[in-house]
C-alpha atoms as a PDB file:
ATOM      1  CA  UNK A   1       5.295  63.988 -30.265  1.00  0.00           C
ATOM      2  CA  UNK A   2       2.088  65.633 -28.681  1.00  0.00           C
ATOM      3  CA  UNK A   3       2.598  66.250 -24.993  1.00  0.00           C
ATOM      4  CA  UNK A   4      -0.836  66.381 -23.198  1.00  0.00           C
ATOM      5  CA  UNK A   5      -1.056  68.982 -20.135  1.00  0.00           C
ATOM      6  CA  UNK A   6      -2.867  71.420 -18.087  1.00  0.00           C
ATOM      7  CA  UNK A   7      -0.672  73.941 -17.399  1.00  0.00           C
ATOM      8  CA  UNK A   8      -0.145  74.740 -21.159  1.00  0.00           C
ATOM      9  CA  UNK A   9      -4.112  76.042 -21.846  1.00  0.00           C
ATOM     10  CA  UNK A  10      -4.688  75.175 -25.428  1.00  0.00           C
ATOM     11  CA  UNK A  11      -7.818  73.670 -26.805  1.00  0.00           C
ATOM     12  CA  UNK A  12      -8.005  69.820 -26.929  1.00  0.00           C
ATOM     13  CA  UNK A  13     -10.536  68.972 -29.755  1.00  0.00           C
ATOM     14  CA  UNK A  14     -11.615  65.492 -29.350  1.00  0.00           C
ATOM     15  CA  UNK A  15     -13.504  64.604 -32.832  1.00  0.00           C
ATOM     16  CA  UNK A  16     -15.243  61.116 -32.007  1.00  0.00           C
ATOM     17  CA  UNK A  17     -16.350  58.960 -35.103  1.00  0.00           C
ATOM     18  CA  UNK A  18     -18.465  56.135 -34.877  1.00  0.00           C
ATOM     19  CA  UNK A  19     -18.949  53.187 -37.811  1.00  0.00           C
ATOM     20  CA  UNK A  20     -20.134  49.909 -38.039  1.00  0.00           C
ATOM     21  CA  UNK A  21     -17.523  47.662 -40.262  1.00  0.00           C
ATOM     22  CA  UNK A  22     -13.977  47.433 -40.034  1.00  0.00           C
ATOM     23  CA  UNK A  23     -14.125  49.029 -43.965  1.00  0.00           C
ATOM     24  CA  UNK A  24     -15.063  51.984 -42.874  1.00  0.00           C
ATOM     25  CA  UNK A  25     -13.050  52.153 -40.343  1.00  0.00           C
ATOM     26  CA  UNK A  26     -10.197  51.671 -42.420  1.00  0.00           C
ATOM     27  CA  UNK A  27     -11.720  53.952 -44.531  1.00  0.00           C
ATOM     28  CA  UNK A  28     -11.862  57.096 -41.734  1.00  0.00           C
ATOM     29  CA  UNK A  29      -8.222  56.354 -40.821  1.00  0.00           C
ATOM     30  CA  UNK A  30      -6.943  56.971 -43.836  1.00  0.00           C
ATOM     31  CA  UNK A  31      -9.155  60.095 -44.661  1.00  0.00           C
ATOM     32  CA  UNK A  32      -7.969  61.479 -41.479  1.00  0.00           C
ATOM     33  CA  UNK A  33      -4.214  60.649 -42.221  1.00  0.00           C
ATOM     34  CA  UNK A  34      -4.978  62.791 -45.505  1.00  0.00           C
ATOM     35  CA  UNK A  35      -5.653  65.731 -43.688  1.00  0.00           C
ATOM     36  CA  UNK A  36      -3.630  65.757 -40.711  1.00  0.00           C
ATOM     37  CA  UNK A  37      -0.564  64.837 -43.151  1.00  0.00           C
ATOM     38  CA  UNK A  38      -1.609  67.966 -44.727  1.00  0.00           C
ATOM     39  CA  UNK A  39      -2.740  70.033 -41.987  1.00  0.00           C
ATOM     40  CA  UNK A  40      -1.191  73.724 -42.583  1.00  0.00           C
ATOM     41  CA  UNK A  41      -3.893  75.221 -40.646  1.00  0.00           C
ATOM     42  CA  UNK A  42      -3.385  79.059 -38.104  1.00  0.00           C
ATOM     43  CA  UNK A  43      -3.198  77.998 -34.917  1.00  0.00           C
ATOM     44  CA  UNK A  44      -3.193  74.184 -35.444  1.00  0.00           C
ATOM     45  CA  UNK A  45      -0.429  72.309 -33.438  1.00  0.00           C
ATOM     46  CA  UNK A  46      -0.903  68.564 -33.251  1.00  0.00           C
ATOM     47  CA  UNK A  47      -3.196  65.781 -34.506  1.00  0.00           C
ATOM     48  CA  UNK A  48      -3.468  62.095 -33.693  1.00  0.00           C
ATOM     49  CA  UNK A  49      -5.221  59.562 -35.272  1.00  0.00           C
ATOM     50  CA  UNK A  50      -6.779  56.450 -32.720  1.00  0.00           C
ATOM     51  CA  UNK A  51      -8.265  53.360 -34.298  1.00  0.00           C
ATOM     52  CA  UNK A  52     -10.990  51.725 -32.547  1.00  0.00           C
ATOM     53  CA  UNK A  53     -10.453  48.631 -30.622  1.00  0.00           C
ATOM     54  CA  UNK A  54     -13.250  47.168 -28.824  1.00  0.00           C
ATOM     55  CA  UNK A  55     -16.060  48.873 -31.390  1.00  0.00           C
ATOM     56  CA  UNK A  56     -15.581  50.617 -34.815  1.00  0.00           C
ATOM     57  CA  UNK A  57     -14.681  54.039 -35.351  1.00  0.00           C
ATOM     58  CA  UNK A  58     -11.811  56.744 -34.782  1.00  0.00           C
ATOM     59  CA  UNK A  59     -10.975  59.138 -32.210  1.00  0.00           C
ATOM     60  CA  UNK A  60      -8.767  61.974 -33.462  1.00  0.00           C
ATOM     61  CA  UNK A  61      -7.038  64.115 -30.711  1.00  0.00           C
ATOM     62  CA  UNK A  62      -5.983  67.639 -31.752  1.00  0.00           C
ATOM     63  CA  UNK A  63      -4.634  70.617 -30.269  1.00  0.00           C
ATOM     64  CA  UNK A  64      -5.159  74.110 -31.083  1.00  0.00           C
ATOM     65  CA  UNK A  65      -3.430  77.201 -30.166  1.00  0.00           C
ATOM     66  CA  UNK A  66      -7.324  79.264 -29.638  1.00  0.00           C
ATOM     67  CA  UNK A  67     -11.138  78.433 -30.353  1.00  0.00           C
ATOM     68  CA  UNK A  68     -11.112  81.284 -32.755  1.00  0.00           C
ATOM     69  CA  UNK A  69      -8.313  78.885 -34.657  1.00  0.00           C
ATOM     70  CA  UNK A  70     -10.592  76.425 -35.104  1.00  0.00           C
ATOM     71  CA  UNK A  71     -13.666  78.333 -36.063  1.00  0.00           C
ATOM     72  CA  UNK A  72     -11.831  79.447 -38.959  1.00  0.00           C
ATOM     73  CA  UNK A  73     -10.973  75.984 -40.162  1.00  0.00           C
ATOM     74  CA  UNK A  74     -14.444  74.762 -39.108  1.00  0.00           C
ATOM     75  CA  UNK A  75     -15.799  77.816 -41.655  1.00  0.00           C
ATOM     76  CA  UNK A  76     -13.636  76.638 -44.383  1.00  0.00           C
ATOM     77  CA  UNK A  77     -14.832  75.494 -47.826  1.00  0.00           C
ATOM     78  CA  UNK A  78     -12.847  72.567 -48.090  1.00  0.00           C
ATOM     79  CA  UNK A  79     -14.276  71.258 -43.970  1.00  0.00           C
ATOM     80  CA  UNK A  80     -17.982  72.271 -45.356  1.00  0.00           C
ATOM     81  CA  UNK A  81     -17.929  70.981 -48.720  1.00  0.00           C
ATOM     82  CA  UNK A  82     -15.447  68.262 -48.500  1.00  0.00           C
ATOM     83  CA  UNK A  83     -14.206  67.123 -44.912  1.00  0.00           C
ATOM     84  CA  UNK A  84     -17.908  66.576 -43.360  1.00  0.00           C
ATOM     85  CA  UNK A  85     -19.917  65.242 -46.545  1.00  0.00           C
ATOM     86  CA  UNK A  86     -16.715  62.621 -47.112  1.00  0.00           C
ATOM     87  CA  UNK A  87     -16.939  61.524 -43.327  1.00  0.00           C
ATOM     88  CA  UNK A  88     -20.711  61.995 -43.232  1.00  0.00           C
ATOM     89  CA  UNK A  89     -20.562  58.962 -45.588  1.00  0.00           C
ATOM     90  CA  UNK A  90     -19.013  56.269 -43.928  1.00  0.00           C
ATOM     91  CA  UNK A  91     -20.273  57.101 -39.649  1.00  0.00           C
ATOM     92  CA  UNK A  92     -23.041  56.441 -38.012  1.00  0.00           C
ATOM     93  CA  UNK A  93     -21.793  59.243 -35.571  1.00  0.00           C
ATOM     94  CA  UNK A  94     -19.914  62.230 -35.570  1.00  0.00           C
ATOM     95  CA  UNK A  95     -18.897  64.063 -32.309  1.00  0.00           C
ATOM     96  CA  UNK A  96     -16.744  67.230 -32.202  1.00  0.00           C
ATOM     97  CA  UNK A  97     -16.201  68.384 -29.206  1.00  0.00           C
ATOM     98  CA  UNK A  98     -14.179  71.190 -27.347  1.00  0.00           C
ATOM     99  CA  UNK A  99     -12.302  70.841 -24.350  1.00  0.00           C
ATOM    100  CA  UNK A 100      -9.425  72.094 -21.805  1.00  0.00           C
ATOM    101  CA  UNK A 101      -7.315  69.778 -20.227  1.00  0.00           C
ATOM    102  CA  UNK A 102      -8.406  69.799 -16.217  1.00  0.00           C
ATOM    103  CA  UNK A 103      -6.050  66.822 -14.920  1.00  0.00           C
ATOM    104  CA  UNK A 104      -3.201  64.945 -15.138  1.00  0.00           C
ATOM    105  CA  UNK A 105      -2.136  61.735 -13.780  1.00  0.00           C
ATOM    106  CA  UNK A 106       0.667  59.568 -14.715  1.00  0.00           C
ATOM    107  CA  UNK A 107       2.351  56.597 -12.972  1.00  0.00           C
ATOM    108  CA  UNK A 108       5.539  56.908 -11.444  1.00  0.00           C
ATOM    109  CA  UNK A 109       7.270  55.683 -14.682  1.00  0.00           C
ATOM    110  CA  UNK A 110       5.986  58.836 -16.498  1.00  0.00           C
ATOM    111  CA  UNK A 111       7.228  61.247 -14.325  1.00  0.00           C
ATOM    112  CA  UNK A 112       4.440  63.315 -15.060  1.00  0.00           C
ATOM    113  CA  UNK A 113       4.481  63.907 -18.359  1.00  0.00           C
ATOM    114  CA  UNK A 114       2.005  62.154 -20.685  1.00  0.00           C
ATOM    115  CA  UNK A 115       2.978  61.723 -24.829  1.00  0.00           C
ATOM    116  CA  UNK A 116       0.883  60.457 -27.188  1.00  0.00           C
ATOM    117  CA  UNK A 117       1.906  58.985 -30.168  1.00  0.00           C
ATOM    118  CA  UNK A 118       2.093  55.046 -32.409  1.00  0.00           C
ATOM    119  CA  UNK A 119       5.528  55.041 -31.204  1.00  0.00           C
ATOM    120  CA  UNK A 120       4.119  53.936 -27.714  1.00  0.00           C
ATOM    121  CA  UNK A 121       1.844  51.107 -27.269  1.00  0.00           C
ATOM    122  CA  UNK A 122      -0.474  52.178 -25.034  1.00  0.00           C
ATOM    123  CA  UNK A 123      -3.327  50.863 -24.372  1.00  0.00           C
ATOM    124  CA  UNK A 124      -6.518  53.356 -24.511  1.00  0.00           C
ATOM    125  CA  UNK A 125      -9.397  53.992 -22.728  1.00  0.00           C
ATOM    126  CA  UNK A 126     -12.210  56.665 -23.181  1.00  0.00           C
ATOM    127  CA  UNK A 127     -15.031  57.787 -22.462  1.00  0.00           C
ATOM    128  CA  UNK A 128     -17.452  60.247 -22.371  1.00  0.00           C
ATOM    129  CA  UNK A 129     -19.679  61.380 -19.834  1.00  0.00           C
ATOM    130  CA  UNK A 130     -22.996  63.495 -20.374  1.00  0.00           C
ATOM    131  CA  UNK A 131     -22.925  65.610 -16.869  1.00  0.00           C
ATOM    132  CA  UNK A 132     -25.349  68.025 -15.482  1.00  0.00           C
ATOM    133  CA  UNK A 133     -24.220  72.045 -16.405  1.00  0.00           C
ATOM    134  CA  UNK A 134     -24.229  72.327 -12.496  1.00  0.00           C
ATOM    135  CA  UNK A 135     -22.372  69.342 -11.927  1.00  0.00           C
ATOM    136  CA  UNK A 136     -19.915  69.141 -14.151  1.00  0.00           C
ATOM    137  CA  UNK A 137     -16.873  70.765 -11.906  1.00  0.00           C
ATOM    138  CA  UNK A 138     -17.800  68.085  -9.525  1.00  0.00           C
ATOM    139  CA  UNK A 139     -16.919  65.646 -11.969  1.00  0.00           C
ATOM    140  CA  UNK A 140     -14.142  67.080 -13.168  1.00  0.00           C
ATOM    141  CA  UNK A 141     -12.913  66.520  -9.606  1.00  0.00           C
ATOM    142  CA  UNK A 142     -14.145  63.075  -8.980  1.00  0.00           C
ATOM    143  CA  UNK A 143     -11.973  61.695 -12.299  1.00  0.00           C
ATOM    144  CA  UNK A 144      -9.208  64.139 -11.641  1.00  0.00           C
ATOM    145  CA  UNK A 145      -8.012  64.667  -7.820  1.00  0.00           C
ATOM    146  CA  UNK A 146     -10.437  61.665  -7.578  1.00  0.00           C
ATOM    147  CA  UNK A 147      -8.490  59.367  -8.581  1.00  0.00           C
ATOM    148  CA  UNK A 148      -5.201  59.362  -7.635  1.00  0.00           C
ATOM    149  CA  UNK A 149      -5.520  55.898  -6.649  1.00  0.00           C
ATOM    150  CA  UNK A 150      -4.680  54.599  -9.830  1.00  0.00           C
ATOM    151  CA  UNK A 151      -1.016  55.211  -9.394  1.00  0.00           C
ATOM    152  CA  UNK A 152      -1.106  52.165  -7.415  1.00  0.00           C
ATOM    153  CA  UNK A 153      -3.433  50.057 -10.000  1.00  0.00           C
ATOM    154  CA  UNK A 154      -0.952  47.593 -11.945  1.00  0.00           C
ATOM    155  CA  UNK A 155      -0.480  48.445 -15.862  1.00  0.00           C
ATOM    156  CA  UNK A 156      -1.829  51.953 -15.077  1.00  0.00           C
ATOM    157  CA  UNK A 157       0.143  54.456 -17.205  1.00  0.00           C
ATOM    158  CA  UNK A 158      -1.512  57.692 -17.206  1.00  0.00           C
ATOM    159  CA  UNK A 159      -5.006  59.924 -17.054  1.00  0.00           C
ATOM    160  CA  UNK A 160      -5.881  62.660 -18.417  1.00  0.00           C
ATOM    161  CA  UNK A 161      -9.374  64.732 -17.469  1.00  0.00           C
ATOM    162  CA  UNK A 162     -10.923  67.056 -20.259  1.00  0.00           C
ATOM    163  CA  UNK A 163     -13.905  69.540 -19.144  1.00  0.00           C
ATOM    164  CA  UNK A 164     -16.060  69.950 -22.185  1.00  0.00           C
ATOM    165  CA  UNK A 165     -16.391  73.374 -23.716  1.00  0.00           C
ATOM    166  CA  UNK A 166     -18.794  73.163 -26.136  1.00  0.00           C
ATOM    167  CA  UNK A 167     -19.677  70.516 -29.182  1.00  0.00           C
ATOM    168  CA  UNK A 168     -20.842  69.601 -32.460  1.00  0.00           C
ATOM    169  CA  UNK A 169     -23.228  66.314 -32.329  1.00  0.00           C
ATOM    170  CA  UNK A 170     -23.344  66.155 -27.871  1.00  0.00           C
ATOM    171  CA  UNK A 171     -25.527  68.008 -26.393  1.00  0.00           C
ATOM    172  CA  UNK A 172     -25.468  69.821 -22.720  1.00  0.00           C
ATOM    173  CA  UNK A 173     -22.107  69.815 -20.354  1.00  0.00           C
ATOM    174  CA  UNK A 174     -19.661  66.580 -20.664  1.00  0.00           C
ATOM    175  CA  UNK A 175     -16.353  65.454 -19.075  1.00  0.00           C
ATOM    176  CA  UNK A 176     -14.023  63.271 -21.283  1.00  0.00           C
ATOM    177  CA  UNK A 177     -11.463  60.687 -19.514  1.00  0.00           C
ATOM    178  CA  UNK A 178      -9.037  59.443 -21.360  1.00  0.00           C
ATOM    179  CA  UNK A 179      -6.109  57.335 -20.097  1.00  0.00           C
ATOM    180  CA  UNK A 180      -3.437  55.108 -20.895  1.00  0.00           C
ATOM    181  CA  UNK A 181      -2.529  51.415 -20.398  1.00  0.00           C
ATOM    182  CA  UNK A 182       0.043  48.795 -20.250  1.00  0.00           C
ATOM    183  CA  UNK A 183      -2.433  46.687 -22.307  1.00  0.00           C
ATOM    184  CA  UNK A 184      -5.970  45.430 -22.624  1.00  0.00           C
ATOM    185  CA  UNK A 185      -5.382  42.790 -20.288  1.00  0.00           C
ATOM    186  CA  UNK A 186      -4.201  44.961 -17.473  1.00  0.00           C
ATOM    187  CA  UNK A 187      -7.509  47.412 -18.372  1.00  0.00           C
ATOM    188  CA  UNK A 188      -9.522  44.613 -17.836  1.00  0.00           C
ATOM    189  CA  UNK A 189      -8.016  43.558 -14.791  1.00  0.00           C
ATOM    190  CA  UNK A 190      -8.772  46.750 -13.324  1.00  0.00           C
ATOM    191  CA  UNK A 191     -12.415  47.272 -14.466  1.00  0.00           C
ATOM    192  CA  UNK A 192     -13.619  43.860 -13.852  1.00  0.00           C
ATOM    193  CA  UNK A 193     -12.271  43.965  -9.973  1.00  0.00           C
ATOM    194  CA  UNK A 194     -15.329  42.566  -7.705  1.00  0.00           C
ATOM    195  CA  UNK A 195     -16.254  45.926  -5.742  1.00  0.00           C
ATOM    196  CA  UNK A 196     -15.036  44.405  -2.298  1.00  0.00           C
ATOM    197  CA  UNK A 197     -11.529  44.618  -3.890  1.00  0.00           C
ATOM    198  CA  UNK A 198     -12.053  48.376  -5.458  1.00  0.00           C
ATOM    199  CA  UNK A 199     -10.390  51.017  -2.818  1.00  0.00           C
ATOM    200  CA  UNK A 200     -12.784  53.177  -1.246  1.00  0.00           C
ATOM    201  CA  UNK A 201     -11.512  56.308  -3.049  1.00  0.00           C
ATOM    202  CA  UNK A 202     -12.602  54.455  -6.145  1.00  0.00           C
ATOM    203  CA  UNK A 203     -16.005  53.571  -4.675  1.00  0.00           C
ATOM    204  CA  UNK A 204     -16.374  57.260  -3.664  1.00  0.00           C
ATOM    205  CA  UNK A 205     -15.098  58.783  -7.191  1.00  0.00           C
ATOM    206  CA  UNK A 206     -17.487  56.583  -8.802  1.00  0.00           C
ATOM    207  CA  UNK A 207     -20.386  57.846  -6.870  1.00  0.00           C
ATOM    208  CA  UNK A 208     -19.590  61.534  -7.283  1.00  0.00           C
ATOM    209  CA  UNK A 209     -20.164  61.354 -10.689  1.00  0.00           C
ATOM    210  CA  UNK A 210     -23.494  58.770 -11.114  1.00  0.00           C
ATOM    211  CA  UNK A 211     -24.949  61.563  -8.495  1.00  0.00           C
ATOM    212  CA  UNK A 212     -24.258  64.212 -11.344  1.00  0.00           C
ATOM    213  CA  UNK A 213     -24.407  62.014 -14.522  1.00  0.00           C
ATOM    214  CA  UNK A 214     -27.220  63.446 -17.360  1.00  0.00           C
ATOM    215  CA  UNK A 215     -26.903  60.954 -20.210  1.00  0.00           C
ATOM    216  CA  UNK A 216     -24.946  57.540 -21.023  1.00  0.00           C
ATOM    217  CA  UNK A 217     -21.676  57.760 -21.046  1.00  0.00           C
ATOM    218  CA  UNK A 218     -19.878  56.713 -24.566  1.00  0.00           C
ATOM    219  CA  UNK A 219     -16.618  54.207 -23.950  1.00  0.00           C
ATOM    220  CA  UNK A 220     -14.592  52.633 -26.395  1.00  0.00           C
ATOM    221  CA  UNK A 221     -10.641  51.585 -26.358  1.00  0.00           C
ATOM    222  CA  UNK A 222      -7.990  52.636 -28.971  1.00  0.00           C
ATOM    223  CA  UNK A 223      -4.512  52.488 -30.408  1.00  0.00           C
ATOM    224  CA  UNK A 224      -2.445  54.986 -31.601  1.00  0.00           C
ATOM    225  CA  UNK A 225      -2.445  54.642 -35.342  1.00  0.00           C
ATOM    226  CA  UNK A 226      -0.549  58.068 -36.294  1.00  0.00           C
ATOM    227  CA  UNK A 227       0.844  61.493 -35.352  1.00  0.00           C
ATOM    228  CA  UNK A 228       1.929  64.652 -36.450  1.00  0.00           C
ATOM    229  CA  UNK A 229       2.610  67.817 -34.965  1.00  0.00           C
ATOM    230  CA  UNK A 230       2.792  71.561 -36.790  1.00  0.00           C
ATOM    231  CA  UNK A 231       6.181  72.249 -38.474  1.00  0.00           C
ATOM    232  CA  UNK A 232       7.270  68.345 -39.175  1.00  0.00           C
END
């Protein structure tokens, strides 16, 4: 199963779909199980497929060996002619967007290592955040080192921090957070606490990046739906 870190440097693409029935939702997970159950692509190493929870749509997390990988699948005939106009069909959005992996975080339980995967059950949270150019290293440091407070948080299982690269449908700099929980229930618990609960290193994380925020952020919650990595 995917293993999600920093130290290992390859390109995270997050590719973000947005729809508005649960149709065509059902519709974009199975068009993406199509191709990442026949993904045979240079450089390609792992795809998995996220169905939306809380709102429509599909959040497909892939990893690439290089960026010039993925330009060659991106200036394929079958992504041009088949892949977009098939998708283009049933979203009302489509995001692609570049990224490194900046943090980690993962409860005690973990031991550090985060996995992705339907096998688990995690419950999960993302979001993106539109960030000033200039600011966006200090949010990549007020969700990363930022927030090591969560180990503490009950149902917390993991975090993971993506700077932005570059994108296809999001304009300007963005950082992506993207975390895992026991379950929607423990989520909630945590981002419904009344502020004069919150710990001050939340308080402070939060206001690092509103002071650097360009845009509003995009958040929606998933569930692993399906995997597959290179060479299974």
């Amino acid at each position: 199963m995917p293993i999600i870190s920093a130290e290992d440097k390859h390109l995270t693409v997050l590719n973000l779909f947005t729809t508005d029935t649960p149709e065509k939702q059902g519709k974009l997970i199975e068009e993406m199980t199509k191709i990442v159950n026949a993904a045979a692509y240079e450089g390609w190493m792992s795809s998995t497929v996220h169905s939306g929870v809380d709102n429509y749509g599909t959040l497909n997390f892939i990893q690439w060996r290089s960026g010039e990988d993925l330009e060659k699948r991106y200036a394929g005939e079958e992504f041009k002619h088949r892949t977009l106009p098939v998708f283009g069909e049933i979203t009302t959005s489509i995001r692609l967007m570049q990224n490194e992996v900046a943090h980690t975080l993962t409860s005690d339980a973990l031991g550090g290592k985060v996995e992705i995967g339907p096998h688990r059950d995690d419950y999960t949270v993302f979001t993106v955040f539109p960030v000033t150019q200039e600011g966006q290293d200090e949010a990549v440091d007020a969700l990363g080192s930022g927030q090591e407070f969560l180990t503490k948080v009950p149902g917390f299982r993991a975090h993971v921090v993506l700077k932005g690269l570059r994108a296809r449908g999001l304009e300007g700099a963005f950082v992506i957070s993207y975390s895992q929980w026991d379950s929607k229930e423990a989520w909630e618990a945590y981002r419904d606490q009344a502020p004069e609960e919150q710990a001050e290193a939340r308080k402070a994380a939060v206001a690092r990046v509103r002071a650097v925020i360009a845009g509003e952020p995009y958040s929606n919650t998933y569930q692993v739906v399906h995997t597959r990595s290179a060479g299974e």
